[in-house]
C-alpha atoms as a PDB file:
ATOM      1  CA  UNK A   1     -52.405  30.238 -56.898  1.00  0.00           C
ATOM      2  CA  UNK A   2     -54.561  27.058 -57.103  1.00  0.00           C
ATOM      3  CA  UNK A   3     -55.453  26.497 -53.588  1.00  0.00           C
ATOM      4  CA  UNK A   4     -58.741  28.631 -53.898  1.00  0.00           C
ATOM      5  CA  UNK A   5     -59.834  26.708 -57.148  1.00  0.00           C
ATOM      6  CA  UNK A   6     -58.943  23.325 -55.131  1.00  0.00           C
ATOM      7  CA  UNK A   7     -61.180  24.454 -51.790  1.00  0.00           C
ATOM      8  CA  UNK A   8     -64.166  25.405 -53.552  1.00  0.00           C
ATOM      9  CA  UNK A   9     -63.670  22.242 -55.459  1.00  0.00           C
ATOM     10  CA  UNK A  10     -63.608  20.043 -52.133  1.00  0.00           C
ATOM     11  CA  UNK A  11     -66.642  22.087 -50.719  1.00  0.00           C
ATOM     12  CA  UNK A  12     -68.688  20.323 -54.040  1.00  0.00           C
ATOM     13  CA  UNK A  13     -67.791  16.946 -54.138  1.00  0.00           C
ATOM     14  CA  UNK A  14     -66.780  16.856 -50.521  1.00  0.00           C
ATOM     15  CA  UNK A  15     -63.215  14.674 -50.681  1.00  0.00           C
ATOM     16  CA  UNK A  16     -59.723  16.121 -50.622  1.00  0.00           C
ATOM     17  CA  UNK A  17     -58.352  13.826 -52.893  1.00  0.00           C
ATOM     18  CA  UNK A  18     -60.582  13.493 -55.776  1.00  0.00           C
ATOM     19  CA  UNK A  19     -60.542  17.742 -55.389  1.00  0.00           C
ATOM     20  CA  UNK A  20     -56.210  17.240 -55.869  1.00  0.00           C
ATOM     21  CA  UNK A  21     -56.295  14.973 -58.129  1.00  0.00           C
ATOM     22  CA  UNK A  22     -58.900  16.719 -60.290  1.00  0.00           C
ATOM     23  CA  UNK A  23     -56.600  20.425 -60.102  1.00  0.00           C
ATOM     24  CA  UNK A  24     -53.656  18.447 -60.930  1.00  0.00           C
ATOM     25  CA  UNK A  25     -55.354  17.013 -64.226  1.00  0.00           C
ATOM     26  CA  UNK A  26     -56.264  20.773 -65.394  1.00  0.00           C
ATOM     27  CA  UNK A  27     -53.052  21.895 -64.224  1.00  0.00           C
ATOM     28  CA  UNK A  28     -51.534  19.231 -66.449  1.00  0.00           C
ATOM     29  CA  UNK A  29     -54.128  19.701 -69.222  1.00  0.00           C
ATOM     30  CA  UNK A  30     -53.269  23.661 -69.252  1.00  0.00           C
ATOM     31  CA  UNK A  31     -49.845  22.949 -70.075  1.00  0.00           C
ATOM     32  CA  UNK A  32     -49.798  19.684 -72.268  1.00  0.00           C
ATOM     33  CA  UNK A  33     -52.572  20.393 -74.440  1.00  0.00           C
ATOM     34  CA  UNK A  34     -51.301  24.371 -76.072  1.00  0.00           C
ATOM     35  CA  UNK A  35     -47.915  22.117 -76.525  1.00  0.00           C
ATOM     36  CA  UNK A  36     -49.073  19.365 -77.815  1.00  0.00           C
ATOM     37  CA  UNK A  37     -51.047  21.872 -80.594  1.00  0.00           C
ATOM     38  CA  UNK A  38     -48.784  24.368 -80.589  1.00  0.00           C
ATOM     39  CA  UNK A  39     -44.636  22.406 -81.267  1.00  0.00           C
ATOM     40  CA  UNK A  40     -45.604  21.090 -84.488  1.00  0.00           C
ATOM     41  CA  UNK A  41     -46.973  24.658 -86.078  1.00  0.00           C
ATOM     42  CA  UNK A  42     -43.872  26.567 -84.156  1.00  0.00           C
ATOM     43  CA  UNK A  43     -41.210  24.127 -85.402  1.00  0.00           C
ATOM     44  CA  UNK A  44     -42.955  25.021 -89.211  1.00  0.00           C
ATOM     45  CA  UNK A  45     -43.520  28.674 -88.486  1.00  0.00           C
ATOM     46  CA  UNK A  46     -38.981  28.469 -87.433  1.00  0.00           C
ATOM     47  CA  UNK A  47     -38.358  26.897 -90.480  1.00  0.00           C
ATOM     48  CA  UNK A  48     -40.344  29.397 -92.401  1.00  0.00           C
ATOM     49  CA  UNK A  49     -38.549  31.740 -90.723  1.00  0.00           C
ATOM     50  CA  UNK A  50     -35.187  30.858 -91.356  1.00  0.00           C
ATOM     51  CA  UNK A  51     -36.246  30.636 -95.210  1.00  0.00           C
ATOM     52  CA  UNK A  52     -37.355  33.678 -94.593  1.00  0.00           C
ATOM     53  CA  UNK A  53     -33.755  35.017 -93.236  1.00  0.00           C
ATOM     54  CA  UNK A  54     -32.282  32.984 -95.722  1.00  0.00           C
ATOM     55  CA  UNK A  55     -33.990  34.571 -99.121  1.00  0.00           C
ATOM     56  CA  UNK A  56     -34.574  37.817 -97.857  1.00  0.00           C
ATOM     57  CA  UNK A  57     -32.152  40.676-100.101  1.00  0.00           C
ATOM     58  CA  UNK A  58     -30.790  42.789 -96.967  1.00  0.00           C
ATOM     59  CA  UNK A  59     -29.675  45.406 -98.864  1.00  0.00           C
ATOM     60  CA  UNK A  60     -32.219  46.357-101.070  1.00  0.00           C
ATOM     61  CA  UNK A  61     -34.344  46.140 -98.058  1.00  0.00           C
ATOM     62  CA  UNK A  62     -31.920  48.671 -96.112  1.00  0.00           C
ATOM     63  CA  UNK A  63     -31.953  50.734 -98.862  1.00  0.00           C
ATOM     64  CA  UNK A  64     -35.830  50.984 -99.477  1.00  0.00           C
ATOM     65  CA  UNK A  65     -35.115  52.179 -95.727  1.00  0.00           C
ATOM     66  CA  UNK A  66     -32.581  54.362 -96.356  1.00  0.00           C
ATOM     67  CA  UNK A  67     -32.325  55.553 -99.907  1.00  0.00           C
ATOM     68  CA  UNK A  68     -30.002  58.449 -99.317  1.00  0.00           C
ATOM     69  CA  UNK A  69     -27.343  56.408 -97.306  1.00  0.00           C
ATOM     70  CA  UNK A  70     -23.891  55.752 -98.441  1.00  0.00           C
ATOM     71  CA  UNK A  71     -23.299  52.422 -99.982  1.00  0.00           C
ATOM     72  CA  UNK A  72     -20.383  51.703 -96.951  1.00  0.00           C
ATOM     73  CA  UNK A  73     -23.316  52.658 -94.231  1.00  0.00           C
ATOM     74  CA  UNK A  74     -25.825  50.004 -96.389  1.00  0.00           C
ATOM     75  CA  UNK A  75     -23.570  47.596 -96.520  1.00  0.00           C
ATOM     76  CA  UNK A  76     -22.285  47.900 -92.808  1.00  0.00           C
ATOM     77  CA  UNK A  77     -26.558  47.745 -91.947  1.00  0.00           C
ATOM     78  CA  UNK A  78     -27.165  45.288 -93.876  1.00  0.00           C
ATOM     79  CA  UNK A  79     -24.345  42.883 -92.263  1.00  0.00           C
ATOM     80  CA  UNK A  80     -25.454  43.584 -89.164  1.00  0.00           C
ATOM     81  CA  UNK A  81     -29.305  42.669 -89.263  1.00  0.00           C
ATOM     82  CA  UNK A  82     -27.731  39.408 -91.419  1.00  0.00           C
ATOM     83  CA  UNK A  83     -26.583  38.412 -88.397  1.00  0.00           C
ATOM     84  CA  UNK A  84     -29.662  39.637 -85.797  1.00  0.00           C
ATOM     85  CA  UNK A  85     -31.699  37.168 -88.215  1.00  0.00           C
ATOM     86  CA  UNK A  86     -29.492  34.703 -88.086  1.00  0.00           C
ATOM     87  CA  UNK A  87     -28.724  34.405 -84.435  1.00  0.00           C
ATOM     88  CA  UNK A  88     -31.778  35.152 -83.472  1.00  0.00           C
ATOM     89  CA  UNK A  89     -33.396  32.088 -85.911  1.00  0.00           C
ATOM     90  CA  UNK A  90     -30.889  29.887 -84.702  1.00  0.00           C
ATOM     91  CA  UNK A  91     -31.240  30.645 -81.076  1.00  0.00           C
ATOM     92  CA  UNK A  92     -34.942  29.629 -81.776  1.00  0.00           C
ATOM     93  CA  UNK A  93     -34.576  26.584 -83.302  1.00  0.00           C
ATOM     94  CA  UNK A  94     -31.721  25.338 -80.997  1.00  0.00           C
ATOM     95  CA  UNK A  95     -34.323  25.934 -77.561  1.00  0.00           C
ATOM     96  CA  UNK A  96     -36.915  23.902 -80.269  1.00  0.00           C
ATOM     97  CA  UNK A  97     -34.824  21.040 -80.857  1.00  0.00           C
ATOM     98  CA  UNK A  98     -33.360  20.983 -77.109  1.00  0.00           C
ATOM     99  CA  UNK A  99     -36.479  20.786 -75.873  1.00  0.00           C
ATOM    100  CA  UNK A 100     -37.783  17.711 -78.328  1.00  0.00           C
ATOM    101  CA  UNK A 101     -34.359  16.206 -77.867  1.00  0.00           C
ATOM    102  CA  UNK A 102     -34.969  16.201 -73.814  1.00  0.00           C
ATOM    103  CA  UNK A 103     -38.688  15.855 -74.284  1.00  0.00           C
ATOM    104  CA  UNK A 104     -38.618  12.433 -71.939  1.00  0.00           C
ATOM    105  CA  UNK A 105     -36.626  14.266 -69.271  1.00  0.00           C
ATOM    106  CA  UNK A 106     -38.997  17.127 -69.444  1.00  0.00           C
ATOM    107  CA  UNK A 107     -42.148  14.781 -69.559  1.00  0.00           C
ATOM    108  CA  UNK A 108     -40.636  13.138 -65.977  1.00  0.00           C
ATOM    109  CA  UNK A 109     -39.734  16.588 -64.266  1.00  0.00           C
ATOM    110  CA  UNK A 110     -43.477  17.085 -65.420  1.00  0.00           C
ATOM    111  CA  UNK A 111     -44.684  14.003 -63.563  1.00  0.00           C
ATOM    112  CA  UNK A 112     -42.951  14.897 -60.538  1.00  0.00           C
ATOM    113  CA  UNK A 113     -44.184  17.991 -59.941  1.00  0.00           C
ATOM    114  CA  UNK A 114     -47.838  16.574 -60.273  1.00  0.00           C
ATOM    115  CA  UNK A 115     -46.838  14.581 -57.688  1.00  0.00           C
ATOM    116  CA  UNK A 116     -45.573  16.760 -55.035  1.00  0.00           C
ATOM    117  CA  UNK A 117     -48.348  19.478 -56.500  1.00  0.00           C
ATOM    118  CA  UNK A 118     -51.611  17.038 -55.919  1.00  0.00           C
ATOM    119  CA  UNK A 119     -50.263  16.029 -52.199  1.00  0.00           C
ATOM    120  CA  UNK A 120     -49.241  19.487 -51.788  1.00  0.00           C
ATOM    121  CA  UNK A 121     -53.058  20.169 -52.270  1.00  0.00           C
ATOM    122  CA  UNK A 122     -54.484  17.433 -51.025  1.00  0.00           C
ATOM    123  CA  UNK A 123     -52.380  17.734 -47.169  1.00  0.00           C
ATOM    124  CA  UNK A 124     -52.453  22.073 -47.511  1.00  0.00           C
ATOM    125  CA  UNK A 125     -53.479  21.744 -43.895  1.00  0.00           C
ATOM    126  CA  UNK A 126     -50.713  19.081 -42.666  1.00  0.00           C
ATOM    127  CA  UNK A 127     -48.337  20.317 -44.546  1.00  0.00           C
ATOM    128  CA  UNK A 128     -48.779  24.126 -42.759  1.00  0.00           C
ATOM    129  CA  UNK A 129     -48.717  22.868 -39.602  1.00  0.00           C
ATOM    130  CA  UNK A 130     -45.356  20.630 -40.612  1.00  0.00           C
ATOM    131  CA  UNK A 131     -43.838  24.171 -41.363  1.00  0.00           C
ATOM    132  CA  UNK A 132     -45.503  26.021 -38.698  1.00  0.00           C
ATOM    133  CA  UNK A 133     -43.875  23.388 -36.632  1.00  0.00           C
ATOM    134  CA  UNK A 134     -40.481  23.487 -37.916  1.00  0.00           C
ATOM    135  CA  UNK A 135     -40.356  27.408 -37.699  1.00  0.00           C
ATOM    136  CA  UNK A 136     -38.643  29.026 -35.000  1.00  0.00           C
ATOM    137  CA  UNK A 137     -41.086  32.397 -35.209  1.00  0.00           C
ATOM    138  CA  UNK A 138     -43.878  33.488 -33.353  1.00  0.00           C
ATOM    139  CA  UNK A 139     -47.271  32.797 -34.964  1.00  0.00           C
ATOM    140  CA  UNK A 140     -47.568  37.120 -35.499  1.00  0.00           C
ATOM    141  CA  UNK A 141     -44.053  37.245 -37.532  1.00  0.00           C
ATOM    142  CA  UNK A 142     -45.308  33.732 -38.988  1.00  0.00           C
ATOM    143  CA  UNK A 143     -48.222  35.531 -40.273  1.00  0.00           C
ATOM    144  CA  UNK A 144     -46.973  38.394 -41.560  1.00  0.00           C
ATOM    145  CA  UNK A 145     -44.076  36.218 -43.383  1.00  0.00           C
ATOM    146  CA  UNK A 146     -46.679  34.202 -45.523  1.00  0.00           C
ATOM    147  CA  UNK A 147     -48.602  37.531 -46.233  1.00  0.00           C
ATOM    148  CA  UNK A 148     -45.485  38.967 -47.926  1.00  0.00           C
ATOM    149  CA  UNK A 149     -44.722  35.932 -49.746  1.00  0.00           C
ATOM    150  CA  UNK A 150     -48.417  35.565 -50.877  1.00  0.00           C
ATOM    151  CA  UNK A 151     -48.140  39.287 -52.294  1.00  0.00           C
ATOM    152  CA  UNK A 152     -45.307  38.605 -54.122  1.00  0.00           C
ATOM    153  CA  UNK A 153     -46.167  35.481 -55.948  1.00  0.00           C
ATOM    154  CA  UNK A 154     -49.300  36.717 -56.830  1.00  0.00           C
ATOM    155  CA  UNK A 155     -47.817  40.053 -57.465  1.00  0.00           C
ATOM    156  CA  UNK A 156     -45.190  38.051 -60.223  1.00  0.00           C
ATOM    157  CA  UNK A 157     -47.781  35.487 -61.763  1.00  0.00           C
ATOM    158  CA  UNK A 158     -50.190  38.338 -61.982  1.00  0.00           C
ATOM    159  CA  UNK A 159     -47.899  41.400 -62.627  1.00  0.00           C
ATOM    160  CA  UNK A 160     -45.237  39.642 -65.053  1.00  0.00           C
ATOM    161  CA  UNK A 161     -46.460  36.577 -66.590  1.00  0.00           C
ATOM    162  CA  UNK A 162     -49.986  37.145 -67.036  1.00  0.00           C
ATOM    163  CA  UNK A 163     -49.958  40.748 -68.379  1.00  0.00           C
ATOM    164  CA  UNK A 164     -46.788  39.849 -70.271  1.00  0.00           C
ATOM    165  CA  UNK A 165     -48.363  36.912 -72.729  1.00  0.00           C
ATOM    166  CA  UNK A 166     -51.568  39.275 -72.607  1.00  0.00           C
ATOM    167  CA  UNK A 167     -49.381  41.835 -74.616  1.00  0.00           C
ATOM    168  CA  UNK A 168     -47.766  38.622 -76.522  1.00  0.00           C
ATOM    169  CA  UNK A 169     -51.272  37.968 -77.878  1.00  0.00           C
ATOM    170  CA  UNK A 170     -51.949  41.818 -78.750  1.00  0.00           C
ATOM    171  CA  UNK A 171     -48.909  41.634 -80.698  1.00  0.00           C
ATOM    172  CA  UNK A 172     -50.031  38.895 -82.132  1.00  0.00           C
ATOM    173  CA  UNK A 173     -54.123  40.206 -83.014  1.00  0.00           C
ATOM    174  CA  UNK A 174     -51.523  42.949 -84.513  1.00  0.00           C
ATOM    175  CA  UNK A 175     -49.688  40.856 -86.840  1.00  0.00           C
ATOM    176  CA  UNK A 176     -52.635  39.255 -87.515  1.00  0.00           C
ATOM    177  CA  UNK A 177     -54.530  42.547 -88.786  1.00  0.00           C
ATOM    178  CA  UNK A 178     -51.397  43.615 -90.922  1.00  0.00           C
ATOM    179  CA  UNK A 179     -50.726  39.872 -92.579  1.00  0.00           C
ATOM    180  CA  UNK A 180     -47.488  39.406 -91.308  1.00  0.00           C
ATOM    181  CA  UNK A 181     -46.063  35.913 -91.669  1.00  0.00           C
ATOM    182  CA  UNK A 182     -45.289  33.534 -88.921  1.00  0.00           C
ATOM    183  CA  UNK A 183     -47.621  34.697 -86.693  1.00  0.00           C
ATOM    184  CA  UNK A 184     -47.255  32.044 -84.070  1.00  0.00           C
ATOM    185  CA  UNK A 185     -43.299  32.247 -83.385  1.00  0.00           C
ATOM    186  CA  UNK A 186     -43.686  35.897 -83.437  1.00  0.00           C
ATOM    187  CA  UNK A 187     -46.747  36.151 -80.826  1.00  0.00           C
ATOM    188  CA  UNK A 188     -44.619  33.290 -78.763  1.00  0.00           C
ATOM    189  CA  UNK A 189     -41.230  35.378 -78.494  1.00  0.00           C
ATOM    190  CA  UNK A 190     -43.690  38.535 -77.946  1.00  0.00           C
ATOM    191  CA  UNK A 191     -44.867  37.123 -75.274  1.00  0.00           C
ATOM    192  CA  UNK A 192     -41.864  35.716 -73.811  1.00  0.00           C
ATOM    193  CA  UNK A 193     -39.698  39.015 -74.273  1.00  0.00           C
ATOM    194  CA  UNK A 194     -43.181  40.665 -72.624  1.00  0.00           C
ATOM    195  CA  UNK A 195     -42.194  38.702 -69.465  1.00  0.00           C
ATOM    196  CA  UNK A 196     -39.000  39.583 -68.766  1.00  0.00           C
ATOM    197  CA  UNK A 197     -38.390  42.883 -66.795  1.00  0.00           C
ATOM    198  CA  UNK A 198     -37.157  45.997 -68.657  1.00  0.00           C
ATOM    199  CA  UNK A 199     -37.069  43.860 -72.452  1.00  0.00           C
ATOM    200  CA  UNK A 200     -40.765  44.190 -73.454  1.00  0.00           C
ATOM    201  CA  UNK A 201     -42.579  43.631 -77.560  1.00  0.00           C
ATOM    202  CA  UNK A 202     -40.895  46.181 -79.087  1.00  0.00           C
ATOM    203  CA  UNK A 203     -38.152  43.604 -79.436  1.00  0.00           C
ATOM    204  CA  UNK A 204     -40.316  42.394 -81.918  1.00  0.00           C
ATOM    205  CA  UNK A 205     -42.693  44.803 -83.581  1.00  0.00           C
ATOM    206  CA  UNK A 206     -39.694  47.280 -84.505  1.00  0.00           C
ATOM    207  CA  UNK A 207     -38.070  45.059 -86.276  1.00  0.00           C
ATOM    208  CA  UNK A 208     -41.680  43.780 -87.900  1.00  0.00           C
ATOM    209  CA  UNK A 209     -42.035  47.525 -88.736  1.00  0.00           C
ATOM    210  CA  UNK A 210     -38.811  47.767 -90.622  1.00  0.00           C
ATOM    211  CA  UNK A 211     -39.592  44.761 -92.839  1.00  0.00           C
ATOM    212  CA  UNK A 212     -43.540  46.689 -93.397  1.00  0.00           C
ATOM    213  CA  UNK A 213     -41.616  49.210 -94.596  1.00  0.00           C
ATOM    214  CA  UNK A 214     -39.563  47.864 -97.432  1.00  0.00           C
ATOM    215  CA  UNK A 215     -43.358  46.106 -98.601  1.00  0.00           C
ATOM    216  CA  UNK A 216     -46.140  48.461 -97.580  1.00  0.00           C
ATOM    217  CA  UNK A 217     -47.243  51.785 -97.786  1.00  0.00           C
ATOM    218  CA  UNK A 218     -45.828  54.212 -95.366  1.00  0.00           C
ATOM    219  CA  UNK A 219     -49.271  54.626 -94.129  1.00  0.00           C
ATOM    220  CA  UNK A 220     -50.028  51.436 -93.150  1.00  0.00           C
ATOM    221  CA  UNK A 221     -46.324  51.163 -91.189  1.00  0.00           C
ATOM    222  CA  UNK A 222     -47.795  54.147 -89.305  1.00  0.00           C
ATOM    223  CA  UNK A 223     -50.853  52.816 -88.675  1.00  0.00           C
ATOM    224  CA  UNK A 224     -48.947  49.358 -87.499  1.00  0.00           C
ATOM    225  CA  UNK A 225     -46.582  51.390 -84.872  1.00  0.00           C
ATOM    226  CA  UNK A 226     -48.935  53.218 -83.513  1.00  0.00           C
ATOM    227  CA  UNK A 227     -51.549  50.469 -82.833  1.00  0.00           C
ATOM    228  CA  UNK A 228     -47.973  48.668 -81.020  1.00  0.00           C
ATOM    229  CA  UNK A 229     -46.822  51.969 -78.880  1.00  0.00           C
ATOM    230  CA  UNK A 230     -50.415  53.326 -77.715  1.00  0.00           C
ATOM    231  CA  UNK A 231     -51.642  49.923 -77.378  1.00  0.00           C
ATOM    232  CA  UNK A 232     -49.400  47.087 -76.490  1.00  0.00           C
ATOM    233  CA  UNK A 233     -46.752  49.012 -75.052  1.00  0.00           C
ATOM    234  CA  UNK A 234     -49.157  50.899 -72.419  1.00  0.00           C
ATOM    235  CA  UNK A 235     -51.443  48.001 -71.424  1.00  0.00           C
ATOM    236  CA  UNK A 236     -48.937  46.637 -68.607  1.00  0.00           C
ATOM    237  CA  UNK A 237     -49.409  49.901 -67.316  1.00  0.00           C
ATOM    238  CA  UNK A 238     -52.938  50.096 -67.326  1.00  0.00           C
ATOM    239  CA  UNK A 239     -53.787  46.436 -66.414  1.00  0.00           C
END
């Protein structure tokens, strides 16, 4: 993915390792600076969640939902999304604190991929000819072997990851619009559920609908939905 950024670097200030060492330091920077902004105003917006969880009256929020319903059928709800919030909350804050807990072991796995990423870089020529070398195909199949597994990396960082934290952020501009609270979490595990195959936002803007609809007008909850399923539900499609 970087190589082209690194070759046009090299072709300006004409040395291979100042070129490595300069994509490694915006490789770095492009995942240590969003964390280093973003952990201390997710581990707020978890808490706030979990207070949220926490004070929120289930079932007088089920039964704004569902005023006709049996008590048995509110009270069976309401138990039930209890414990969505609750895992779900938990779940979030566990990764959080796993990940401060381990954040030396993290910051060293971190280090060690610059490494083998800037000589990776830096010796892209040596180091094909060190696997052309050690390959027992002809330089035809050889070819056609890197093309495939060129298509489908680009095909997955491109296809998956990229479109799916674009509709993590669309969910978020969403939120945003309608004042939701704890915009941040919500956008993050938007985005994250956007990545993974067959899981998608709605994961999150449903629910987000539900609780609209115990505090908003109808209208608005409408409004909300259909901004989520024309929108952010079709733009993998499109992009």
């Amino acid at each position: 993915i970087f190589f082209p950024i690194n070759r046009l670097i090299v072709r300006v200030v004409k040395q291979k390792t100042v070129a490595a060492a300069l994509v490694s330091i915006l490789v770095l920077a492009l995942i240590i600076v969003p964390l280093w902004f973003l952990i201390p105003m997710l581990s707020q917006q978890v808490f706030g969640l979990l207070q949220f969880s926490q004070n929120l009256n289930i079932n007088e929020f089920v039964r704004s939902i569902f005023p006709t319903a049996s008590e048995q059928f509110v009270s069976q709800v309401s138990v039930t999304i209890g414990n969505a919030f609750s895992k779900i909350a938990s779940s979030i804050l566990e990764s959080l604190i796993s990940f401060l807990v381990n954040f030396t072991v993290v910051a060293l796995h971190l280090l060690l991929v610059a490494f083998v990423f800037f000589f990776a870089l830096k010796d892209e020529e040596k180091l094909k000819e060190f696997m052309s070398s050690l390959s027992p195909l002809n330089k035809i199949q050889e070819k056609s072997l890197v093309k495939q597994f060129k298509d489908i990396t680009e095909s997955i960082v491109y296809g998956q990851i990229v479109i799916g934290i674009l509709q993590g952020i669309l969910v978020g501009v969403g939120l945003f619009i309608f004042g939701v609270p704890n915009i941040l979490i919500l956008t993050t595990v938007a985005a994250l559920l956007s990545i993974i195959p067959f899981v998608g936002p709605a994961f999150v803007y449903i629910p987000v609908a539900l609780y609209l609809l115990s505090t908003r007008e109808p209208l608005i909850v409408a409004v909300f939905l259909a901004y989520n399923l024309l929108i952010v539900s079709t733009v993998d499609n499109l992009l």
